[in-house]
N, C-alpha and C. Protein backbone atom coordinates (compact mmCIF):
# COMPACT_ATOMS: atom_id res chain seq x y z
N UNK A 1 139.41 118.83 54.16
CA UNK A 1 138.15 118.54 53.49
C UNK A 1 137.55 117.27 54.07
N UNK A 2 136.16 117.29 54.41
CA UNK A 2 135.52 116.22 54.61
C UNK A 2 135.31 115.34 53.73
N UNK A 3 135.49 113.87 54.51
CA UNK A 3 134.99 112.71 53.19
C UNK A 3 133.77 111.96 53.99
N UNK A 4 133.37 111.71 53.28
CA UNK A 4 132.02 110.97 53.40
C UNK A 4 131.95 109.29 53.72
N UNK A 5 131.75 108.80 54.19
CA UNK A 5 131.93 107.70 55.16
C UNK A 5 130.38 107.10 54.84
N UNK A 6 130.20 105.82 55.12
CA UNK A 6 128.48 104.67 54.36
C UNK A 6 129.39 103.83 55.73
N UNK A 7 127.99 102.99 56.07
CA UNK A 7 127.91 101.98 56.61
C UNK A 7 126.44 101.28 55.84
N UNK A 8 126.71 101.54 54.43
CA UNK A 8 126.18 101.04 53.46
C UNK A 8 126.11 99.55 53.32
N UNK A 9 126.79 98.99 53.66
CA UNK A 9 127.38 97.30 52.81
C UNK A 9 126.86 96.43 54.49
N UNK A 10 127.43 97.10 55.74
CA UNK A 10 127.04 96.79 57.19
C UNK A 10 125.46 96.51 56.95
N UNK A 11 124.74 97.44 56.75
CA UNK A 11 123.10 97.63 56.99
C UNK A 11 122.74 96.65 55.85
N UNK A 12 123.05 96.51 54.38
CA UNK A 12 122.34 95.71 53.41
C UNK A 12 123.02 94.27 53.82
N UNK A 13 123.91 93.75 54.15
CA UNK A 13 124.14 92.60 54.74
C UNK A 13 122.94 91.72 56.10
N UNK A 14 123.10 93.23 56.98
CA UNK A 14 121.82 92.97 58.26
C UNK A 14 120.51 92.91 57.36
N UNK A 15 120.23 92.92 56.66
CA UNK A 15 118.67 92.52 56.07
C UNK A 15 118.67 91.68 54.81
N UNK A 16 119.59 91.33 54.85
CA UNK A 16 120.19 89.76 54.03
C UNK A 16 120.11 90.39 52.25
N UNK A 17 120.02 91.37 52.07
CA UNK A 17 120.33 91.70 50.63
C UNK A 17 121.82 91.58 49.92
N UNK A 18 121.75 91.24 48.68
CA UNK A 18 122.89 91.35 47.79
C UNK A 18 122.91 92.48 47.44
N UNK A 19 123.93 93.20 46.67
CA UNK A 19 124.08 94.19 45.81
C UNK A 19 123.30 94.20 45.14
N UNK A 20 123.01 93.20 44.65
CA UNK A 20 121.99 93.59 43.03
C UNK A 20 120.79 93.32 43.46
N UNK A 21 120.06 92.94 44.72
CA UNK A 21 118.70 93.23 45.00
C UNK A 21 118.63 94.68 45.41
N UNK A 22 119.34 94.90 46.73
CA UNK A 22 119.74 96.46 46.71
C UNK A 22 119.90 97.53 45.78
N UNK A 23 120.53 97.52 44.90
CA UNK A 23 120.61 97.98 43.31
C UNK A 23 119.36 97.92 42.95
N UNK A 24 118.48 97.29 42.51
CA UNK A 24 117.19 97.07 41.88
C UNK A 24 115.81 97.23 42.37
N UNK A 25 116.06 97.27 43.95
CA UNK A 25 115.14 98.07 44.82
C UNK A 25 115.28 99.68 44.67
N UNK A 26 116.79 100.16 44.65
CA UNK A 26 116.82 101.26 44.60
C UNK A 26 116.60 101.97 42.90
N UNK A 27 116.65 101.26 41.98
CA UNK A 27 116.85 101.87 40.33
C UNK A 27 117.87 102.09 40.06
N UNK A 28 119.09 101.24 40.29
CA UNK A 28 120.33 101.75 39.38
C UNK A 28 121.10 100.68 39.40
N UNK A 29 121.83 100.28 38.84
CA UNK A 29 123.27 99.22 38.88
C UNK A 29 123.89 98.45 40.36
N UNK A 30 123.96 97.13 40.13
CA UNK A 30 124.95 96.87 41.05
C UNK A 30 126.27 97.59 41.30
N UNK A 31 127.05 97.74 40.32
CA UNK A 31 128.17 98.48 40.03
C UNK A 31 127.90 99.66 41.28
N UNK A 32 126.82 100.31 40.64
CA UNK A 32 126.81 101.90 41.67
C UNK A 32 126.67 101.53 43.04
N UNK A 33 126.13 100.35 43.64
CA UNK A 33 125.96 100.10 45.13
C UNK A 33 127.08 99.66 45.23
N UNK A 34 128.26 98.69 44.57
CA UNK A 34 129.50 98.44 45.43
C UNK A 34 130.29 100.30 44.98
N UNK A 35 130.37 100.78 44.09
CA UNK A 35 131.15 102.05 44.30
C UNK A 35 130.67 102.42 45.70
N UNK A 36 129.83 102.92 45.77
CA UNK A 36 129.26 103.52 46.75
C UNK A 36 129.97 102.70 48.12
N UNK A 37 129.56 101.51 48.36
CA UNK A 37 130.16 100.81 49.74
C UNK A 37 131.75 100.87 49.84
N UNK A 38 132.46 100.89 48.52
CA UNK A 38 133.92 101.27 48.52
C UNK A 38 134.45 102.72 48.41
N UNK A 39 133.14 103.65 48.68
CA UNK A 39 133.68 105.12 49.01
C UNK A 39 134.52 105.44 47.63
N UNK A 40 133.91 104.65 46.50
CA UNK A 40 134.19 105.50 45.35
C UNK A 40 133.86 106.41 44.77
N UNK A 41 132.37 106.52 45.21
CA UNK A 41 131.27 107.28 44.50
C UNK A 41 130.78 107.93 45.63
N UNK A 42 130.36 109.22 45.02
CA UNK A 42 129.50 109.85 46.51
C UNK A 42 128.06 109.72 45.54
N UNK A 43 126.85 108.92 46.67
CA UNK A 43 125.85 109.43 45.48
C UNK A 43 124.95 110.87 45.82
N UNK A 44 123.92 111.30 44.55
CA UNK A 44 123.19 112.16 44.81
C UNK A 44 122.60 112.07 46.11
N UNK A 45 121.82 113.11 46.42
CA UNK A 45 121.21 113.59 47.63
C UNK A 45 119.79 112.58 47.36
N UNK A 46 119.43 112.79 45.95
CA UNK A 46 118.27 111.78 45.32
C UNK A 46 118.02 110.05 46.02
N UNK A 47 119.39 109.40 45.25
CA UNK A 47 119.95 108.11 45.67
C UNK A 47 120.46 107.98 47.34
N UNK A 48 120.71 108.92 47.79
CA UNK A 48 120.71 108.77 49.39
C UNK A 48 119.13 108.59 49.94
N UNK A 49 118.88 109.48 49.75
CA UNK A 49 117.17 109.21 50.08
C UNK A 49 116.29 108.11 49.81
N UNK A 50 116.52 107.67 48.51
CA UNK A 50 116.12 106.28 47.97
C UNK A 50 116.63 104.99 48.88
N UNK A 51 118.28 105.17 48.70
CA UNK A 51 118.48 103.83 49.67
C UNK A 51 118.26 103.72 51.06
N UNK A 52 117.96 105.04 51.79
CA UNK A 52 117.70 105.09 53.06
C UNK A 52 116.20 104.84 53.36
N UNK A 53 115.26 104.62 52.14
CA UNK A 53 113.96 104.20 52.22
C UNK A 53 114.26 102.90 52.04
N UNK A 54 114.59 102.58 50.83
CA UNK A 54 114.62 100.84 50.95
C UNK A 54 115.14 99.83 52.03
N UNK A 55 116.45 100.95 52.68
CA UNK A 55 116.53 100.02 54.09
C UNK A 55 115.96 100.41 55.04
N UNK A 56 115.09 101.12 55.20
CA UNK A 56 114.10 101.59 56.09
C UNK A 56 114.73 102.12 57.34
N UNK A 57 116.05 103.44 57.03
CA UNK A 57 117.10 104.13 58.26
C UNK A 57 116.80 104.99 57.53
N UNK A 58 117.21 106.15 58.49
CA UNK A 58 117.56 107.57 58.17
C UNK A 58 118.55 107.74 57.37
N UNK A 59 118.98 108.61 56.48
CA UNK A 59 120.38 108.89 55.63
C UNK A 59 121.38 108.98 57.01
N UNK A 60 121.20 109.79 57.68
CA UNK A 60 122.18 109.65 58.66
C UNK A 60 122.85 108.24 59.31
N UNK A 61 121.73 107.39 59.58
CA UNK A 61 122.58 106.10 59.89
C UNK A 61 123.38 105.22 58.60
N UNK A 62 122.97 106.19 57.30
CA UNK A 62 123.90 105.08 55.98
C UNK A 62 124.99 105.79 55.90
N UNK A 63 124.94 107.09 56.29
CA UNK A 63 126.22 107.95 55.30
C UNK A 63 126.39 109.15 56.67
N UNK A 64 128.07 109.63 56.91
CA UNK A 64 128.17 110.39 58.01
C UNK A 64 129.79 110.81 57.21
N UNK A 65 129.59 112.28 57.07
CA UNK A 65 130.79 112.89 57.70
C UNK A 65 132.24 112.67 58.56
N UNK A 66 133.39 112.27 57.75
CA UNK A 66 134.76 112.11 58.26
C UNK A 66 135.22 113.53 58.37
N UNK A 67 134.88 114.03 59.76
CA UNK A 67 135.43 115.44 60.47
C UNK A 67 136.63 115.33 60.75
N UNK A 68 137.54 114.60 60.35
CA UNK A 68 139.28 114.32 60.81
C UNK A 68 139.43 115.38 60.50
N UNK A 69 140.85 116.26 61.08
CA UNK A 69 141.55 116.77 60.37
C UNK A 69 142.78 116.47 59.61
N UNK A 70 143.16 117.31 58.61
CA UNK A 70 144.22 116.75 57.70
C UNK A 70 145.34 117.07 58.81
């Protein structure tokens, strides 16, 4: 099974944001942006789209597919 992989925390660092500006640009909790950077949380397709506007990348450069095999 594939897991889902962020270079979430990489990209909001390069444009000098905290969690909780990030969080509050996007509409939801700090909490949900560090799950998310610790690959706790997968978010909606919604919230992918959202944070990939606020950092102004494609979803593809925040979030990619771990094709390993088991």
């Amino acid at each position: 099974m594939s897991e889902l992989l962020n270079d979430l925390k990489a990209l909001r660092a390069e444009r000098g944001l905290t969690q909780a500006e990030l969080a509050s640009a996007a509409g939801v909790s700090r909490k949900t942006i560090n799950t998310i950077e610790n690959r706790v949380f997968v978010p909606s397709t919604v919230l992918a789209l959202r944070l990939s506007e606020v950092l102004g990348v494609s979803v593809h450069e925040i979030f990619q597919l771990d094709e390993a095999e088991e």
